[in-house]
C-alpha atoms as a PDB file:
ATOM      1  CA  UNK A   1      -3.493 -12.309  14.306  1.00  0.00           C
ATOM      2  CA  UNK A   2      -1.236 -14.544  15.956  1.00  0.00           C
ATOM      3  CA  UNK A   3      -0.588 -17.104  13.286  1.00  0.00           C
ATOM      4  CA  UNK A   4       0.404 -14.461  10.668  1.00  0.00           C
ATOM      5  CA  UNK A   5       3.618 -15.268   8.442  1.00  0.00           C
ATOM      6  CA  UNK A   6       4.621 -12.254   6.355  1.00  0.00           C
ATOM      7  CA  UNK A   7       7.058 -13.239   3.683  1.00  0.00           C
ATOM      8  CA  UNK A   8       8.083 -11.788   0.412  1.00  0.00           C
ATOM      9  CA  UNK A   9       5.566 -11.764  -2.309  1.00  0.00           C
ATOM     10  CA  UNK A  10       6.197 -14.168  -5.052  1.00  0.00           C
ATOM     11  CA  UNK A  11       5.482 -13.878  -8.754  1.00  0.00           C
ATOM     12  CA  UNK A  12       3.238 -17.328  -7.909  1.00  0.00           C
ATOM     13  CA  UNK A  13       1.145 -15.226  -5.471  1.00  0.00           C
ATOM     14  CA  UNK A  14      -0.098 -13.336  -8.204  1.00  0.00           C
ATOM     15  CA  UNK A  15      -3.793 -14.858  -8.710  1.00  0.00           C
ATOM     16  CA  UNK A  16      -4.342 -14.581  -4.419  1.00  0.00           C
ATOM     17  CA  UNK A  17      -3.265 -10.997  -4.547  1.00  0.00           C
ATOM     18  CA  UNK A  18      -5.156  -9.874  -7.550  1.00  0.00           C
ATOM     19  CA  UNK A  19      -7.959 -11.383  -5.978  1.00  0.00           C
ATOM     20  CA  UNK A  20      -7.838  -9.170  -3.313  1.00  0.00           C
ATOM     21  CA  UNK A  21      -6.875  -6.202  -5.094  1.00  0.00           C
ATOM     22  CA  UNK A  22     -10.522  -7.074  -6.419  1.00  0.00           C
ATOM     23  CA  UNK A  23     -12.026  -6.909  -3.495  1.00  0.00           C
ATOM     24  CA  UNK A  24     -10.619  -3.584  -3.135  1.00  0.00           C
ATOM     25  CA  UNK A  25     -11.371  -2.275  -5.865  1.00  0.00           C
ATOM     26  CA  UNK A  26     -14.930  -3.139  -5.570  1.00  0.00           C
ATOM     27  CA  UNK A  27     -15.349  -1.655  -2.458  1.00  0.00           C
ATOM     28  CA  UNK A  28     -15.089   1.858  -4.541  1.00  0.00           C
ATOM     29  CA  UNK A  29     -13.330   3.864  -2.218  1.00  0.00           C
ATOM     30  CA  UNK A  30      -9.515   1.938  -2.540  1.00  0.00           C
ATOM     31  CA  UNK A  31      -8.277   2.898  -5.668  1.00  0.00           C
ATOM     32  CA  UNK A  32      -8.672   4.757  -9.115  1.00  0.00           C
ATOM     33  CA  UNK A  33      -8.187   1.817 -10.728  1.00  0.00           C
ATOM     34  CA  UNK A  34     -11.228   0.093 -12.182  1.00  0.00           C
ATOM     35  CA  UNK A  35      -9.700  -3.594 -12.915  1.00  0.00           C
ATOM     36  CA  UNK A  36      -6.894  -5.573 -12.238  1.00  0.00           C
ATOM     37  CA  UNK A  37      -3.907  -5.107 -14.025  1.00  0.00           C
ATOM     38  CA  UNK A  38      -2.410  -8.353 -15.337  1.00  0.00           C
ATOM     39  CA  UNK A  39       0.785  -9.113 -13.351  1.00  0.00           C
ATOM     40  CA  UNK A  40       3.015  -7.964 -15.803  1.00  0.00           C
ATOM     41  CA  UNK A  41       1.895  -4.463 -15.611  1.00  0.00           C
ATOM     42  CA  UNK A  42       1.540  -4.601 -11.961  1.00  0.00           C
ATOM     43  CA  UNK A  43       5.133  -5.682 -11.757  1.00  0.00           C
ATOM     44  CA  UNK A  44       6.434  -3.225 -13.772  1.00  0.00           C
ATOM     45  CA  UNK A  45       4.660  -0.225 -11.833  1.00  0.00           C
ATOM     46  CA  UNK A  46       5.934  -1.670  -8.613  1.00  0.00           C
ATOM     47  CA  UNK A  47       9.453  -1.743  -6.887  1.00  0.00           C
ATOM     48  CA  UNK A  48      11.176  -5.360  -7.112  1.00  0.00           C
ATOM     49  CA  UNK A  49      11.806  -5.045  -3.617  1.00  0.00           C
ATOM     50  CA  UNK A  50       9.488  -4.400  -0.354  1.00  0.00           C
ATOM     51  CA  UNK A  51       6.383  -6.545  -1.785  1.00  0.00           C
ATOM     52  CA  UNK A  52       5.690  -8.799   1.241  1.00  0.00           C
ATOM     53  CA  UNK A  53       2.379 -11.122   1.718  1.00  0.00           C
ATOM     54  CA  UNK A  54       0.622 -11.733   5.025  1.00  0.00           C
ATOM     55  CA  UNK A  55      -0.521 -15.355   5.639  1.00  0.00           C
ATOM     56  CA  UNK A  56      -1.893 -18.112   7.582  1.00  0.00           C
ATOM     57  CA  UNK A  57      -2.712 -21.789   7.107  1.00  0.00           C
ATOM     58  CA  UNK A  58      -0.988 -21.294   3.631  1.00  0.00           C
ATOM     59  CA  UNK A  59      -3.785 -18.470   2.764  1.00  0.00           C
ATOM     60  CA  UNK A  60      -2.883 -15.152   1.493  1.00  0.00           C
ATOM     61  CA  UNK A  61      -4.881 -12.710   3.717  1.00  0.00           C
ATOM     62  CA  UNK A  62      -3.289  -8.843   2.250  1.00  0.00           C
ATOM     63  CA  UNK A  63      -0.467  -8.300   0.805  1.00  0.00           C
ATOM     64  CA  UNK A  64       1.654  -4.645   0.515  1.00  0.00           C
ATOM     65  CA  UNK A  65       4.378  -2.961  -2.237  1.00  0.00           C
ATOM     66  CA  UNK A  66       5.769   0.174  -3.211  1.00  0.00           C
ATOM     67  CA  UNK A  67       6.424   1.909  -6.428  1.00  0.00           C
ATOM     68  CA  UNK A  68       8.939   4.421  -7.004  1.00  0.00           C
ATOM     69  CA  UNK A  69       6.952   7.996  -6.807  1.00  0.00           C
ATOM     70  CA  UNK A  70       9.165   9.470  -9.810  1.00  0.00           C
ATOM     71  CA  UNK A  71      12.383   7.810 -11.872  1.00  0.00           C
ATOM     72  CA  UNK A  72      14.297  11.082 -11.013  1.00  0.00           C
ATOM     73  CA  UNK A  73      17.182  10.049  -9.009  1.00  0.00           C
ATOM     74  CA  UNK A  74      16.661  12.724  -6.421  1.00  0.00           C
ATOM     75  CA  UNK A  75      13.052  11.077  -5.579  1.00  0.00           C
ATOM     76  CA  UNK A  76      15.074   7.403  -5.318  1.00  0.00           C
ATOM     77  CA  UNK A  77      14.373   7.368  -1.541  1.00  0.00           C
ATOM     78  CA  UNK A  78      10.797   7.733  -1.307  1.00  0.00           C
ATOM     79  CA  UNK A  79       8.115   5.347  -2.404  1.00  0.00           C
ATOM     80  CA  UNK A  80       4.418   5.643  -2.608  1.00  0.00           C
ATOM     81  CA  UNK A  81       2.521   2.620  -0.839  1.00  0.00           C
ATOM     82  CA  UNK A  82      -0.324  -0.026  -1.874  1.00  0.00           C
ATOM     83  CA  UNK A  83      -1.538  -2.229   0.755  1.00  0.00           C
ATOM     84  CA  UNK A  84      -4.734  -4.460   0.857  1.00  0.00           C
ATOM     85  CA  UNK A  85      -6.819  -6.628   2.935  1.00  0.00           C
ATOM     86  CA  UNK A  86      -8.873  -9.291   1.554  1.00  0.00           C
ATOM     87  CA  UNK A  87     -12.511  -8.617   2.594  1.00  0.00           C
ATOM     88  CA  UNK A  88     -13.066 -11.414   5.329  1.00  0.00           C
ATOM     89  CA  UNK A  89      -9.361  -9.922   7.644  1.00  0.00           C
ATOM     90  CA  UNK A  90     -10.109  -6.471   7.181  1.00  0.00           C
ATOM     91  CA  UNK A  91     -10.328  -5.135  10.990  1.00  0.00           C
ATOM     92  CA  UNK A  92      -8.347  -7.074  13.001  1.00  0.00           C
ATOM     93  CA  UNK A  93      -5.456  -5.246  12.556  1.00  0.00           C
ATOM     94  CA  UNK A  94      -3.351  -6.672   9.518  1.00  0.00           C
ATOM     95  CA  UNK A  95      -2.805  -3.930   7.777  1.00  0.00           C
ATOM     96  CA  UNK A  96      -0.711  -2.081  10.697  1.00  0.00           C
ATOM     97  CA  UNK A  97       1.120  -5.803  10.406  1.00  0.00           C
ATOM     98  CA  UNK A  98       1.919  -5.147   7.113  1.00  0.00           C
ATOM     99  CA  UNK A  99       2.540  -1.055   7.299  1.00  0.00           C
ATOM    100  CA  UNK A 100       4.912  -1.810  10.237  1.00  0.00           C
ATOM    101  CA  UNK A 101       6.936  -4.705   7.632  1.00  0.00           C
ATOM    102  CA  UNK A 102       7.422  -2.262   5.139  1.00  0.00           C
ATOM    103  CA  UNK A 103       8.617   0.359   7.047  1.00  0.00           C
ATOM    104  CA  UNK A 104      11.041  -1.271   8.956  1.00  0.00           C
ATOM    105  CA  UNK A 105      12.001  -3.015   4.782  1.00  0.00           C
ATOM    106  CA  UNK A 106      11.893   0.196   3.192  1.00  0.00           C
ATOM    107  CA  UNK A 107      14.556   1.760   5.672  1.00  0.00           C
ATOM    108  CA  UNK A 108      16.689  -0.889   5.176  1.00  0.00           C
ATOM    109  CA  UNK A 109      15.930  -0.462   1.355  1.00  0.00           C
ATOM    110  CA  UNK A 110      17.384   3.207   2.357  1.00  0.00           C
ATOM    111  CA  UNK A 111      13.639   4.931   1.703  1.00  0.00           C
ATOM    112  CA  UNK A 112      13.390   8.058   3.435  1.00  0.00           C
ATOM    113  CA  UNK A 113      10.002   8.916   3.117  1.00  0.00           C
ATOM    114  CA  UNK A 114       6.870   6.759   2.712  1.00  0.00           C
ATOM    115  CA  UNK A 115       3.529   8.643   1.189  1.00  0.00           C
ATOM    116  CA  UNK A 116      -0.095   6.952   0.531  1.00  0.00           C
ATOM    117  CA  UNK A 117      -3.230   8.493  -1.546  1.00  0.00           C
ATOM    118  CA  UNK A 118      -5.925   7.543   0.410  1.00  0.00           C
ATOM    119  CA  UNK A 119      -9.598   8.571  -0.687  1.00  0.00           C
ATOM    120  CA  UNK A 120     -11.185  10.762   2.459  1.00  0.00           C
ATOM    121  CA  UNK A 121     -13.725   8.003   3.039  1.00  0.00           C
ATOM    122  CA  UNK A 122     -11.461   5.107   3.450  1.00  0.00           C
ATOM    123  CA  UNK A 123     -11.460   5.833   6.864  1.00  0.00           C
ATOM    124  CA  UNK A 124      -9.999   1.946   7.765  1.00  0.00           C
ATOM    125  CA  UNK A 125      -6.892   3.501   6.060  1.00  0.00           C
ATOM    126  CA  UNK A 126      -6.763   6.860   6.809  1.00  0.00           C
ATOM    127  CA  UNK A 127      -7.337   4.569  10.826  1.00  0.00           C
ATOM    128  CA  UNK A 128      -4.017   2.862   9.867  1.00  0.00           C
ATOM    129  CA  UNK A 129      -1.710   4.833   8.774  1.00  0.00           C
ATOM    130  CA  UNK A 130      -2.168   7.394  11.032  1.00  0.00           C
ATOM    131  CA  UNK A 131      -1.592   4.230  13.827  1.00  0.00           C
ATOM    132  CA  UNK A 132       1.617   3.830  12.138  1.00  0.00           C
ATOM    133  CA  UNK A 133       3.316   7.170  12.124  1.00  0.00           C
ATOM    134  CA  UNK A 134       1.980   8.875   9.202  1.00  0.00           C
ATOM    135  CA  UNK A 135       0.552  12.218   9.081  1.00  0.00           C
ATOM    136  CA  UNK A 136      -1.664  13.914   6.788  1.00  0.00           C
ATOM    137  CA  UNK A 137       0.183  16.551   4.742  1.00  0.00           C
ATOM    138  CA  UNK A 138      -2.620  17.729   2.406  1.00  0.00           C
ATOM    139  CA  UNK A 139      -5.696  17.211   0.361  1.00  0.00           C
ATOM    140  CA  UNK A 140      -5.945  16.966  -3.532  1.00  0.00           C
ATOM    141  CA  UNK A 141      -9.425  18.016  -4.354  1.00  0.00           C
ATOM    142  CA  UNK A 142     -10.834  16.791  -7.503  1.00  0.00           C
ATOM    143  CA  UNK A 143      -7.342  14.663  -8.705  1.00  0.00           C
ATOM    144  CA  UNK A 144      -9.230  12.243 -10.153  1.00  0.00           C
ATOM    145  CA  UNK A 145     -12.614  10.400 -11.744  1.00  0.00           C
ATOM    146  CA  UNK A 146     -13.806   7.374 -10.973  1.00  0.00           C
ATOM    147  CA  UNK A 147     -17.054   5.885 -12.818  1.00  0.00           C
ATOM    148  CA  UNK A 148     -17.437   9.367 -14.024  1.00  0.00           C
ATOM    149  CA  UNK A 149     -17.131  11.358 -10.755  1.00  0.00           C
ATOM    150  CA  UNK A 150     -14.588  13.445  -9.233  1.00  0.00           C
ATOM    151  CA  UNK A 151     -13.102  12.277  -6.016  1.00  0.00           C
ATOM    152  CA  UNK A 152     -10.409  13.876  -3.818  1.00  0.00           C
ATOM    153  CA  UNK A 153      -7.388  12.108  -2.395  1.00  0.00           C
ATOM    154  CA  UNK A 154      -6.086  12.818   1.128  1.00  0.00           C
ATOM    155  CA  UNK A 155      -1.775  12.780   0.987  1.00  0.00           C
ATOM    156  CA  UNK A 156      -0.089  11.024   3.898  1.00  0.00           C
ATOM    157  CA  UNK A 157       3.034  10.736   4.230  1.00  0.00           C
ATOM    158  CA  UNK A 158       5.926   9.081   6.757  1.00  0.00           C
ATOM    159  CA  UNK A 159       9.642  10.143   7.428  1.00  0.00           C
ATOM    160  CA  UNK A 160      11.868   7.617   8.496  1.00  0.00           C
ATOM    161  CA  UNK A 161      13.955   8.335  11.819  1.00  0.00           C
ATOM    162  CA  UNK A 162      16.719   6.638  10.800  1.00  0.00           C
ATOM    163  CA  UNK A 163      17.179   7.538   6.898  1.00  0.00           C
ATOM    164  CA  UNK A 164      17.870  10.481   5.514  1.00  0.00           C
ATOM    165  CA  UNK A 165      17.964  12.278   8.582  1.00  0.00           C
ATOM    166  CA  UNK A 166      21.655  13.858   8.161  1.00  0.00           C
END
């Protein structure tokens, strides 16, 4: 992972990371969602700021973004996270890359507290996050259905040292 370049995602990236949003979603335990949203729905469900892509040899390997967790002001500091891997750098440590970006963004973004939804068999992510200072805080049993069956959701969340800590 040497010749990684994370940069901000641009609105241009858009067909590379819905690609790999694919490939996540395919994989069945990533997401609830079923398809791809088109980028204007995507956009509007995600924070302007802290979307970053990770690179090399001008290839868009994973990318990561937040969305606001609730439009009440007194949830303005935390931020629920997406990230993905495209299926052929998943392993080799790019996501903690990408987890560690947005972190050190969101604090500067003045985010207190980072959470994820991660299914309980996504255990890549559940690997990952935990590698990057989140802990689990709880299990949702049953918040969901995908393809017709009920699936739990594992909460983890991350408080910053540095924000919101007064």
């Amino acid at each position: 992972m040497n010749d990684i370049t994370i940069r901000t995602m641009l609105p241009t990236d858009w067909e590379f990371v819905a690609n790999i949003y694919k490939e996540g979603i395919d994989t069945g335990i990533a997401t609830f969602e079923t398809k791809v949203p088109t980028f204007e729905t995507w956009d509007k469900a995600h924070m302007s700021n802290c979307r970053f892509v990770a690179e090399s040899d001008n290839e868009i390997l994973g990318w990561v973004a937040l969305s606001p967790v609730s439009n009440r002001c007194v949830y303005g500091g935390v931020a629920e996270i997406s990230v993905y891997i495209s299926k052929k750098s998943r392993g080799k440590g790019l996501g903690k890359l990408l987890l560690q970006h947005v972190i050190s963004a969101s604090e500067q973004e003045g985010i207190w507290t980072l959470q994820s939804g991660i299914f309980p068999t996504n255990y890549g992510s559940i690997k990952v996050h935990e590698a990057t200072g989140f802990r689990m805080i709880g299990k949702r049993e049953r918040i969901g259905k995908l393809h017709g069956k009920w699936v739990d959701n594992v909460l983890f969340e991350r408080r910053s040292s540095i924000v919101g800590v007064d």
